[in-house]
N, C-alpha and C. Protein backbone atom coordinates (compact mmCIF):
# COMPACT_ATOMS: atom_id res chain seq x y z
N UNK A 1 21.75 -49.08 23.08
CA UNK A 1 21.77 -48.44 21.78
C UNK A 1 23.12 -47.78 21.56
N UNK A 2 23.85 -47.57 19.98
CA UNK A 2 24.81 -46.91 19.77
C UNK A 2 24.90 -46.21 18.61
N UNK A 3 25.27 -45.24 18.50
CA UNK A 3 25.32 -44.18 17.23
C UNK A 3 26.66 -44.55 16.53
N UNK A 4 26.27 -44.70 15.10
CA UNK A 4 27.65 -44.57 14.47
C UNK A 4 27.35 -43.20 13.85
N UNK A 5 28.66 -42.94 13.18
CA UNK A 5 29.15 -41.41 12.26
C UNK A 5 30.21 -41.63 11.92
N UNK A 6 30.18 -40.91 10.92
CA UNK A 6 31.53 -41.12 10.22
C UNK A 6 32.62 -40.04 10.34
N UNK A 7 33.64 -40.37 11.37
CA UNK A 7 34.68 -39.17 11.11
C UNK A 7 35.35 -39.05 9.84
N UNK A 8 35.63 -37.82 9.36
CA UNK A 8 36.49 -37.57 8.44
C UNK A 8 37.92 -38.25 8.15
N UNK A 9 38.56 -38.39 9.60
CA UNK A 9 39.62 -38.40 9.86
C UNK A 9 40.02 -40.43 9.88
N UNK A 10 38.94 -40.97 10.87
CA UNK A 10 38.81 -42.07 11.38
C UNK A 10 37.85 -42.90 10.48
N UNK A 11 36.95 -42.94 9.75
CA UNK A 11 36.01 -43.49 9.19
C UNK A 11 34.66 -43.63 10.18
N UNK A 12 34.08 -44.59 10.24
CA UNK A 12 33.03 -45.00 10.70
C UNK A 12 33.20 -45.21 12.58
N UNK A 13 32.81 -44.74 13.36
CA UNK A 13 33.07 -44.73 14.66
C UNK A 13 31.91 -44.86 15.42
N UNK A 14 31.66 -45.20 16.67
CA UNK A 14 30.58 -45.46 17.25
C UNK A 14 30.58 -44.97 18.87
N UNK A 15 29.48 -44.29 19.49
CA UNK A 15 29.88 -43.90 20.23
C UNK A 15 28.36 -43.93 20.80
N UNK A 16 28.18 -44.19 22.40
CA UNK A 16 26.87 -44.33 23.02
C UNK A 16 26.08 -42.82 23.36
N UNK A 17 24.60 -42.63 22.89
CA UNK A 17 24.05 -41.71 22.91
C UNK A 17 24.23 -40.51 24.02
N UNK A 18 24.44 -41.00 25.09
CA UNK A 18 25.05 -39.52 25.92
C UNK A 18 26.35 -38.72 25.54
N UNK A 19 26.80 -39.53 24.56
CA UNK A 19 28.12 -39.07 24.37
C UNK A 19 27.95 -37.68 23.22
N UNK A 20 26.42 -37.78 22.30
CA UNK A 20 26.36 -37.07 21.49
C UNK A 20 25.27 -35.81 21.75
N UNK A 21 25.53 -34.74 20.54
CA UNK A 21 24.13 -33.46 21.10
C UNK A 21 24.23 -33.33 19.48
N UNK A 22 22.55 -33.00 19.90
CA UNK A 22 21.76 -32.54 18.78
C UNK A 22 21.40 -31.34 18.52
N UNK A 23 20.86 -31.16 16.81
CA UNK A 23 20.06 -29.92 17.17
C UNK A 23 19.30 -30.19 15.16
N UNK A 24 18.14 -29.85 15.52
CA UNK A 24 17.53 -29.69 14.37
C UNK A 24 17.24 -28.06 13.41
N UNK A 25 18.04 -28.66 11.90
CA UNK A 25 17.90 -26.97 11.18
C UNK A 25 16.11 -26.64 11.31
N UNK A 26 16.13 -25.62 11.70
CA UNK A 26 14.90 -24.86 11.27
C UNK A 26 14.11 -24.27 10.50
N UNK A 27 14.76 -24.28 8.88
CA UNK A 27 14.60 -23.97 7.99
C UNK A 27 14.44 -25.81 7.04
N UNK A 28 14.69 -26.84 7.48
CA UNK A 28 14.27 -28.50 7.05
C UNK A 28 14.61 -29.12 7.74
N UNK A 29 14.82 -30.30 7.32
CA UNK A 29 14.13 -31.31 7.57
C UNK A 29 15.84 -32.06 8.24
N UNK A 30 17.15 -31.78 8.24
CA UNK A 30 18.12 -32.14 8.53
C UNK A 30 18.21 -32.05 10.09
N UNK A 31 19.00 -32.37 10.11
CA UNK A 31 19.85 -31.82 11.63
C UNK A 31 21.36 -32.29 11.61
N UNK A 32 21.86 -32.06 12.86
CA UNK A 32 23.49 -31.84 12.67
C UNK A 32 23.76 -32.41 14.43
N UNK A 33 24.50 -33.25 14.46
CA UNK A 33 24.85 -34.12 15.76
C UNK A 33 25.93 -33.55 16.41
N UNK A 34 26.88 -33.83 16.84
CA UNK A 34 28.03 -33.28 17.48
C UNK A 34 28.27 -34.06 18.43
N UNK A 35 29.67 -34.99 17.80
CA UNK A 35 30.12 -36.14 18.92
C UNK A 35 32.05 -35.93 18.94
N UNK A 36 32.17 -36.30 20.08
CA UNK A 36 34.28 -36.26 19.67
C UNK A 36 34.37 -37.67 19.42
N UNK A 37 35.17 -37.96 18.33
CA UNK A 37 35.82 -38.99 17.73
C UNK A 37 36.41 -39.44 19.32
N UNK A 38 36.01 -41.14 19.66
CA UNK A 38 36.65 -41.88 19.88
C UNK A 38 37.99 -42.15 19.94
N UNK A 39 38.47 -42.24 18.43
CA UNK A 39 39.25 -42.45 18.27
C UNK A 39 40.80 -41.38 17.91
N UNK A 40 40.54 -40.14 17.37
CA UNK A 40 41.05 -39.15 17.45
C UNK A 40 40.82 -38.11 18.22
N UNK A 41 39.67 -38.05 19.01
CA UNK A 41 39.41 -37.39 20.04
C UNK A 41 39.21 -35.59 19.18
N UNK A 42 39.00 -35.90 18.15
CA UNK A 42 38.42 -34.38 17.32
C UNK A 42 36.77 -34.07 17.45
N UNK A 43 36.42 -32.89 16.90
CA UNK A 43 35.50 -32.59 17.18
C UNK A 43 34.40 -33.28 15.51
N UNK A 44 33.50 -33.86 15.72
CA UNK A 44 32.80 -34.16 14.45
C UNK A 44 31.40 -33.99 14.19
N UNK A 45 30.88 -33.31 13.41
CA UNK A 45 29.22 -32.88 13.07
C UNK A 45 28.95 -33.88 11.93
N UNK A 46 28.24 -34.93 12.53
CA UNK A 46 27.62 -35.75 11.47
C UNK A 46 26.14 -35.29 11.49
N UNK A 47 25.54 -35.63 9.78
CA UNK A 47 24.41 -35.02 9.50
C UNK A 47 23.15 -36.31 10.15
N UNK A 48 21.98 -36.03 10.25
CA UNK A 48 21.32 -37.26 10.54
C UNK A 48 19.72 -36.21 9.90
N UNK A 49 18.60 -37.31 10.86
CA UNK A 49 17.47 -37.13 9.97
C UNK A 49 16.74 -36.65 11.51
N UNK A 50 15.54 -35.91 11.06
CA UNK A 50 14.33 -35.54 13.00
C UNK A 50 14.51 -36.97 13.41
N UNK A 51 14.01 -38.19 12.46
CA UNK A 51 14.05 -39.24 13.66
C UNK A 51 15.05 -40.03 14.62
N UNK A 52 16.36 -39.58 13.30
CA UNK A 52 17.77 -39.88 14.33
C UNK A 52 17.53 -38.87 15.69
N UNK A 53 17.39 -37.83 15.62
CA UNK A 53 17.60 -36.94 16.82
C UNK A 53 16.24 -37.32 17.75
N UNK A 54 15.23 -37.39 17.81
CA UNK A 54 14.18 -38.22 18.77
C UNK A 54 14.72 -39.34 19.36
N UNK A 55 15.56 -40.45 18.66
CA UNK A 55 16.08 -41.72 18.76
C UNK A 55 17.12 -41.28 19.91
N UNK A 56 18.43 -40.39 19.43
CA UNK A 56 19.66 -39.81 20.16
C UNK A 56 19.05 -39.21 21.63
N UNK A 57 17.99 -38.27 21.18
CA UNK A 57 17.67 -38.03 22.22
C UNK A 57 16.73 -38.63 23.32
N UNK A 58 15.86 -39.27 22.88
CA UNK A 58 15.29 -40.49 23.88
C UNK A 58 16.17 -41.27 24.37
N UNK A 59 17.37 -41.51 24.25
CA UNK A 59 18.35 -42.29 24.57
C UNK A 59 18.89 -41.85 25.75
N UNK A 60 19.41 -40.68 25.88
CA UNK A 60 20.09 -40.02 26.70
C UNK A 60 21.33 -39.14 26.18
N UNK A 61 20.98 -38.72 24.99
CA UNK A 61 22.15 -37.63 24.07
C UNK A 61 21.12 -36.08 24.91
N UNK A 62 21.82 -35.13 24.34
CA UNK A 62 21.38 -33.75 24.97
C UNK A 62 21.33 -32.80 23.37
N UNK A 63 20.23 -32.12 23.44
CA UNK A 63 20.20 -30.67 22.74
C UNK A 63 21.73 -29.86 22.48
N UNK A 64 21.79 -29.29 21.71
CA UNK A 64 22.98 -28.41 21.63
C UNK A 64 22.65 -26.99 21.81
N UNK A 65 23.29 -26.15 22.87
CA UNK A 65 22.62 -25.10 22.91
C UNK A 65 23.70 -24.20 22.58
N UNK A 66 23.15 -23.00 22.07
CA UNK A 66 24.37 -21.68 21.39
C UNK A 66 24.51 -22.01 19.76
N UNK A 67 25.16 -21.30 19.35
CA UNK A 67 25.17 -20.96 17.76
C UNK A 67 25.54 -22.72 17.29
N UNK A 68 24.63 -23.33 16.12
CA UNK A 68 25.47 -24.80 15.52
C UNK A 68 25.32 -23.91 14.02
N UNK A 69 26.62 -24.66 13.30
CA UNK A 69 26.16 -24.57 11.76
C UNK A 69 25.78 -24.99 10.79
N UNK A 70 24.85 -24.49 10.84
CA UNK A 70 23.91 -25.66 9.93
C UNK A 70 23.83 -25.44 8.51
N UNK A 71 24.90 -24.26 8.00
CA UNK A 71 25.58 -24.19 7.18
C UNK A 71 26.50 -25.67 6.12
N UNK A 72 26.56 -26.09 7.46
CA UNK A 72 27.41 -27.83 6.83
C UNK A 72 26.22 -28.50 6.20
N UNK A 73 24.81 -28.30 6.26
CA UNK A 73 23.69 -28.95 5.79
C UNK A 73 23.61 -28.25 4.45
N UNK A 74 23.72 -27.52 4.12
CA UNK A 74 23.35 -27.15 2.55
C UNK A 74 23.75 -27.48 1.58
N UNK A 75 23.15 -27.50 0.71
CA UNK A 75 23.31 -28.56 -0.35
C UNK A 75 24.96 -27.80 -1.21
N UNK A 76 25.65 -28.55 -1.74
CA UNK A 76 27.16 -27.68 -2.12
C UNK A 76 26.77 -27.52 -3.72
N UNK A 77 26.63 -26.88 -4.62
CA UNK A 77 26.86 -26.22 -6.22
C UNK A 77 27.90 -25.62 -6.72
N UNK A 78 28.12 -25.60 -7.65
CA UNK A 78 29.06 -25.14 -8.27
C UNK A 78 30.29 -25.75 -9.11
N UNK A 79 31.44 -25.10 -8.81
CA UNK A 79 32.70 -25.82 -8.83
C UNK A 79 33.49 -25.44 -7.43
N UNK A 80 34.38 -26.36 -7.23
CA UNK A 80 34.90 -26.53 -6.18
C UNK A 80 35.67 -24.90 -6.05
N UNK A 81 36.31 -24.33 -4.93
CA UNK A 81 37.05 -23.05 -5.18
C UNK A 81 38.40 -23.69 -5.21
N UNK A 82 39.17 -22.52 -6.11
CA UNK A 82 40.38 -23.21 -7.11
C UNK A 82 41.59 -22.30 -5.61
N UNK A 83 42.48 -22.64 -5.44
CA UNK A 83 43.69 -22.50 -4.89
C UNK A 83 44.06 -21.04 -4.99
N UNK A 84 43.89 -20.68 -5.82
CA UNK A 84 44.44 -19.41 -6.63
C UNK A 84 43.00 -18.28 -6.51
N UNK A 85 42.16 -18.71 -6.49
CA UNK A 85 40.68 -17.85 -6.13
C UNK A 85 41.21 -17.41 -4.61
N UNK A 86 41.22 -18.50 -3.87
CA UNK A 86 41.19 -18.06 -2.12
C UNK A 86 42.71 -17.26 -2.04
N UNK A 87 43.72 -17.60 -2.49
CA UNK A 87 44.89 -16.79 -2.45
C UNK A 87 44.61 -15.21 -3.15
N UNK A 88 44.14 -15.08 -3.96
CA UNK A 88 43.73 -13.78 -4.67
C UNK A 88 43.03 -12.66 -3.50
N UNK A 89 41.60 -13.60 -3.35
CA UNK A 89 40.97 -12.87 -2.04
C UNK A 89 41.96 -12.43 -0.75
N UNK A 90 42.52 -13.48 -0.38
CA UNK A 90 43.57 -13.28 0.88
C UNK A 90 44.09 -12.08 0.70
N UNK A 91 44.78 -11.94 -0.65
CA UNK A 91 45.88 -10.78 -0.70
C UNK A 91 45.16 -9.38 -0.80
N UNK A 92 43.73 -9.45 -1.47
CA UNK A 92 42.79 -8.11 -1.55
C UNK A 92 42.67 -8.13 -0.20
N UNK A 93 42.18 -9.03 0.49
CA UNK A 93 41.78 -9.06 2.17
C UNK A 93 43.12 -7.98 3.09
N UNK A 94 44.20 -8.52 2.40
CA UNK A 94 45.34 -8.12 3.51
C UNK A 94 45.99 -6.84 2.82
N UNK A 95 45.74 -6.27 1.55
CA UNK A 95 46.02 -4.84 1.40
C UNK A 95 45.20 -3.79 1.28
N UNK A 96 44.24 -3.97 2.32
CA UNK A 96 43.19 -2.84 2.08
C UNK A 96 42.63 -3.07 3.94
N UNK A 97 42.43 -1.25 4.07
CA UNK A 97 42.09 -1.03 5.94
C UNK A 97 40.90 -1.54 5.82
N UNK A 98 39.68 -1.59 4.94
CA UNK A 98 38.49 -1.78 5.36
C UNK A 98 38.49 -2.66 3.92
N UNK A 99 38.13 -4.44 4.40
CA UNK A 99 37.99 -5.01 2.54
C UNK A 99 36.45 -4.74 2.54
N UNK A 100 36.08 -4.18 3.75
CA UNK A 100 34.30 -5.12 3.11
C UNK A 100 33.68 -3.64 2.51
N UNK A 101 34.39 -2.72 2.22
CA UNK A 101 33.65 -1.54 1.36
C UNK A 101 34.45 -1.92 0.13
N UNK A 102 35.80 -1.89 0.11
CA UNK A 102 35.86 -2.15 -1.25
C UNK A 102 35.83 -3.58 -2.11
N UNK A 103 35.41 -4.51 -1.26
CA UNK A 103 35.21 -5.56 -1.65
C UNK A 103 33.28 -6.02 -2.67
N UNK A 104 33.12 -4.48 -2.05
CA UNK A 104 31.59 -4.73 -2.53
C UNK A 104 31.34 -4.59 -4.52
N UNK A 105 32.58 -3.60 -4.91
CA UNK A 105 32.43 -3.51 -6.01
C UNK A 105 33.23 -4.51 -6.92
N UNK A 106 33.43 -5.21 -6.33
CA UNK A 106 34.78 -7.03 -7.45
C UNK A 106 33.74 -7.63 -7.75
N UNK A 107 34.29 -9.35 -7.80
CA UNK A 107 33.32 -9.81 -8.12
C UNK A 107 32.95 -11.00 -6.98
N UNK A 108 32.86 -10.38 -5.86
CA UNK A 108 32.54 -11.27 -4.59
C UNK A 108 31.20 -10.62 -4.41
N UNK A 109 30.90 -9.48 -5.16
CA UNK A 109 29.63 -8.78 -4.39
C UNK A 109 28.25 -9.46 -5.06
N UNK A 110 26.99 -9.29 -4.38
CA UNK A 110 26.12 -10.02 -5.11
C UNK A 110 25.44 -9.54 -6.42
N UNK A 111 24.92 -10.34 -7.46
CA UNK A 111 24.71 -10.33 -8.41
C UNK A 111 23.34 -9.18 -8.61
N UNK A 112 23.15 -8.71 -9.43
CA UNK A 112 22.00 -7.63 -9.40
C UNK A 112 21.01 -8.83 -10.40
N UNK A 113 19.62 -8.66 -10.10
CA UNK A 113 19.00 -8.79 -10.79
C UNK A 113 18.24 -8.02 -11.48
N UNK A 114 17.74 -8.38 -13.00
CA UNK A 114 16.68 -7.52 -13.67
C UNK A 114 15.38 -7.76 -13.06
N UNK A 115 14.67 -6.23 -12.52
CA UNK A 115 13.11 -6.48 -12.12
C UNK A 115 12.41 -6.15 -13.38
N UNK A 116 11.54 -6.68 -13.85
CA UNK A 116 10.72 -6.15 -14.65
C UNK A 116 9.70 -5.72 -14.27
């Protein structure tokens, strides 16, 4: 058996199940792999499904143990962030001793809702 994934970097790559580790989100139905590119020898989290990871792991792939982010699984909304957003933050970030008190009152802080 062999796993493909797609590096970012490399495209489509393939690599035999011990080579990869798993781990399933706990909050659905995703999970998140973790193999090094073949071919660039980088680190890559391709997404898969529970039965890819039963498959990987009946094979001879391994669990991933310690913090994964399964953050890369969520679904993305919005608009993309603009160049000039992350540079803005940077510079509030780097002229102030503590940003995360005064960062609470901009508009990074979370939204209030009306309770009725």
């Amino acid at each position: 058996m062999e796993v493909q994934a797609e590096c970012p970097w490399c495209g489509l790559v393939t690599v035999k199940p011990q080579q990869v580790r798993c781990a399933m989100d706990p909050e659905g139905e995703a999970a998140l792999c973790q193999l090094e590119c073949p071919v660039c020898h980088r680190l890559v989290w391709a997404r898969t499904t529970a039965e890819g990871v039963v498959l990987i792991l009946n094979s001879g792939g391994s669990a991933i143990t310690g913090l994964v982010p399964f953050e890369l699984l969520e679904r993305r909304n919005g608009p993309p962030l603009l160049w000039d957003e992350i540079l803005d933050l940077l510079s509030e970030l780097e002229s102030s001793a503590c940003p995360q008190a005064e960062l609470l009152g901009t508009r990074w802080a979370p939204r209030q809702t009306s309770q009725s």
